[in-house]
Protein backbone atom coordinates (compact mmCIF):
# COMPACT_ATOMS: atom_id res chain seq x y z
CA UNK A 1 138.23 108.03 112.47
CA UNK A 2 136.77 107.06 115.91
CA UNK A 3 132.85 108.00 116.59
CA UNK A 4 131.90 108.18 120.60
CA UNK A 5 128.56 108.20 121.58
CA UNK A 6 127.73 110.26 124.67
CA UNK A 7 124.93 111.12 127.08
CA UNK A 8 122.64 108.26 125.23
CA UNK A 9 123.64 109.33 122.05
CA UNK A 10 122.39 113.10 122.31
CA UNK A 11 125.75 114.06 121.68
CA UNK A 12 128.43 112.48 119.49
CA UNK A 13 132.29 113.05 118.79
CA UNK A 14 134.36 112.49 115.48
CA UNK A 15 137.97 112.34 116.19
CA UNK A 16 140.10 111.54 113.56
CA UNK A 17 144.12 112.20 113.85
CA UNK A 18 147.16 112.21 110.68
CA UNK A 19 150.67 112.81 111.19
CA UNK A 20 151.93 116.12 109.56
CA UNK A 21 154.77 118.24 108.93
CA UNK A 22 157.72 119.20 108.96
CA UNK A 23 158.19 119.90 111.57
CA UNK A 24 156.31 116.59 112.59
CA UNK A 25 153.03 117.02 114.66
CA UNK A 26 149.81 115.44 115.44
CA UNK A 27 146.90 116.64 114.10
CA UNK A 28 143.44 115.61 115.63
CA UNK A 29 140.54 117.09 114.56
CA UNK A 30 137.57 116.59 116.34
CA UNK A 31 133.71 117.27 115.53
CA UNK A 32 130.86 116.96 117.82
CA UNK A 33 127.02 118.01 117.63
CA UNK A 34 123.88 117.45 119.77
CA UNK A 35 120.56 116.61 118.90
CA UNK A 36 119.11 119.61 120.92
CA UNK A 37 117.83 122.32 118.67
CA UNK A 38 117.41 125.54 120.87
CA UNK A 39 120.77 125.19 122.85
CA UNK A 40 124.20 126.38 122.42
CA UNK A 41 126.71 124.07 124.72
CA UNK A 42 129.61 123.05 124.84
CA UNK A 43 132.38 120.16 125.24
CA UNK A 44 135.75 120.01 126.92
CA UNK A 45 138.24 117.63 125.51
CA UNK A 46 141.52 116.37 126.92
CA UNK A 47 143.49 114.62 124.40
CA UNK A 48 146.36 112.13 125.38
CA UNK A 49 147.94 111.04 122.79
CA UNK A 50 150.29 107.99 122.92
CA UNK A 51 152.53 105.16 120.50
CA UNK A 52 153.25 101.94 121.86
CA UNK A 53 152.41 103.10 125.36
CA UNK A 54 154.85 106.43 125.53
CA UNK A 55 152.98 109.50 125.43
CA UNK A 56 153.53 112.03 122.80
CA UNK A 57 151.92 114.92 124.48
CA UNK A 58 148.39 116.01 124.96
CA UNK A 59 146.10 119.07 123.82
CA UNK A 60 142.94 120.49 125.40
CA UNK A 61 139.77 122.48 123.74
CA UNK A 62 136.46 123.64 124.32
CA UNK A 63 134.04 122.86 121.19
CA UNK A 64 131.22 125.20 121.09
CA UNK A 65 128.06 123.02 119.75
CA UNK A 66 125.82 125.15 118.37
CA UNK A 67 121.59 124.38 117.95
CA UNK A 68 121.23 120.85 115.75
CA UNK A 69 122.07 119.88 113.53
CA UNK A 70 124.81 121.90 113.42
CA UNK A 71 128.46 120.27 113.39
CA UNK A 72 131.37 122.10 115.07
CA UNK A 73 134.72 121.53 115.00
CA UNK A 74 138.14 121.84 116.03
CA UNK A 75 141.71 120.83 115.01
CA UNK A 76 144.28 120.46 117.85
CA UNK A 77 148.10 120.40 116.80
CA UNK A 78 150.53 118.15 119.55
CA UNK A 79 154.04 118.62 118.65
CA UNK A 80 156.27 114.99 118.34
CA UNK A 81 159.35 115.03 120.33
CA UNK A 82 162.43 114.81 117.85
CA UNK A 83 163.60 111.59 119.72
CA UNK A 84 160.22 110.03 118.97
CA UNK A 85 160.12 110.77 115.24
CA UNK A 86 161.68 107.52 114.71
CA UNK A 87 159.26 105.77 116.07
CA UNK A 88 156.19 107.95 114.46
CA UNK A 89 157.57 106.86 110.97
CA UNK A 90 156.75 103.29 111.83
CA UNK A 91 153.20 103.94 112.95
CA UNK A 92 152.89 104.76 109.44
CA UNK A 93 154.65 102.03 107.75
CA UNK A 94 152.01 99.84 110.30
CA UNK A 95 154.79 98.69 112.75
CA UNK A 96 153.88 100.66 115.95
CA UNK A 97 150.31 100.63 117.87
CA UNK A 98 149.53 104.19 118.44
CA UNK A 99 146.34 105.28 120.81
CA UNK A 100 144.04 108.48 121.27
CA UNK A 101 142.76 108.92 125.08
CA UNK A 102 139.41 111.06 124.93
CA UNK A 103 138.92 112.66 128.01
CA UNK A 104 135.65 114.68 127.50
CA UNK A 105 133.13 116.73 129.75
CA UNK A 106 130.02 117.75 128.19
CA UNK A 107 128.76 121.51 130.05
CA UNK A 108 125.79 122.44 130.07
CA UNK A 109 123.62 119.65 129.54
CA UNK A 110 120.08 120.95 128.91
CA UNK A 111 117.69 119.77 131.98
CA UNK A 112 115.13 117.23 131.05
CA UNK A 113 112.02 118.24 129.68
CA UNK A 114 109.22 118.49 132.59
């Protein structure tokens, strides 16, 4: 599981990813709350999702976060290509770097207090 801290740490992303199947995908599930407590915002994530530099594919969502502290979440699903299942199975025996790309956007952002 990877933790990112964004916006100063007001909000913060889990993303944690397993291998699943048949047939054999990626899951990713990600989690993400703020520490505002009268907003409802939310988060777009771009997932790239890569082993030993090829990509496997990527996934996009929008997490709603609702008032703190309040966790929402979301589970994305990226489909392996059959010619990269191979390669996959040694990720999990530990012979294969893999890599999760987090592209995220926060909307919304509540305007400083005045």
């Amino acid at each position: 599981m990877k933790v990112y801290d964004i916006f100063s740490g007001n909000v913060r992303l889990e993303v944690d990813l397993k291998v699943s199947g048949p047939p054999l995908t990626l899951q990713v599930d990600v989690c993400g709350w703020h520490n505002y407590s009268d907003r409802i915002s939310n988060i777009f994530l771009n997932l790239i999702a890569k082993v030993s530099g090829i990509s496997l594919g990527s996934a996009s969502t929008v997490v709603a976060l609702q008032p703190s502290p309040r966790r929402e979440c979301s589970t994305l699903l990226i489909p392996i290509p059959s010619d990269l299942v191979r390669m996959v199975e040694e990720v999990r025996n530990g012979g294969v770097n893999e890599e999760l790309s987090v592209t995220c956007h926060y909307l919304g952002l509540p305007p400083p207090p005045s």
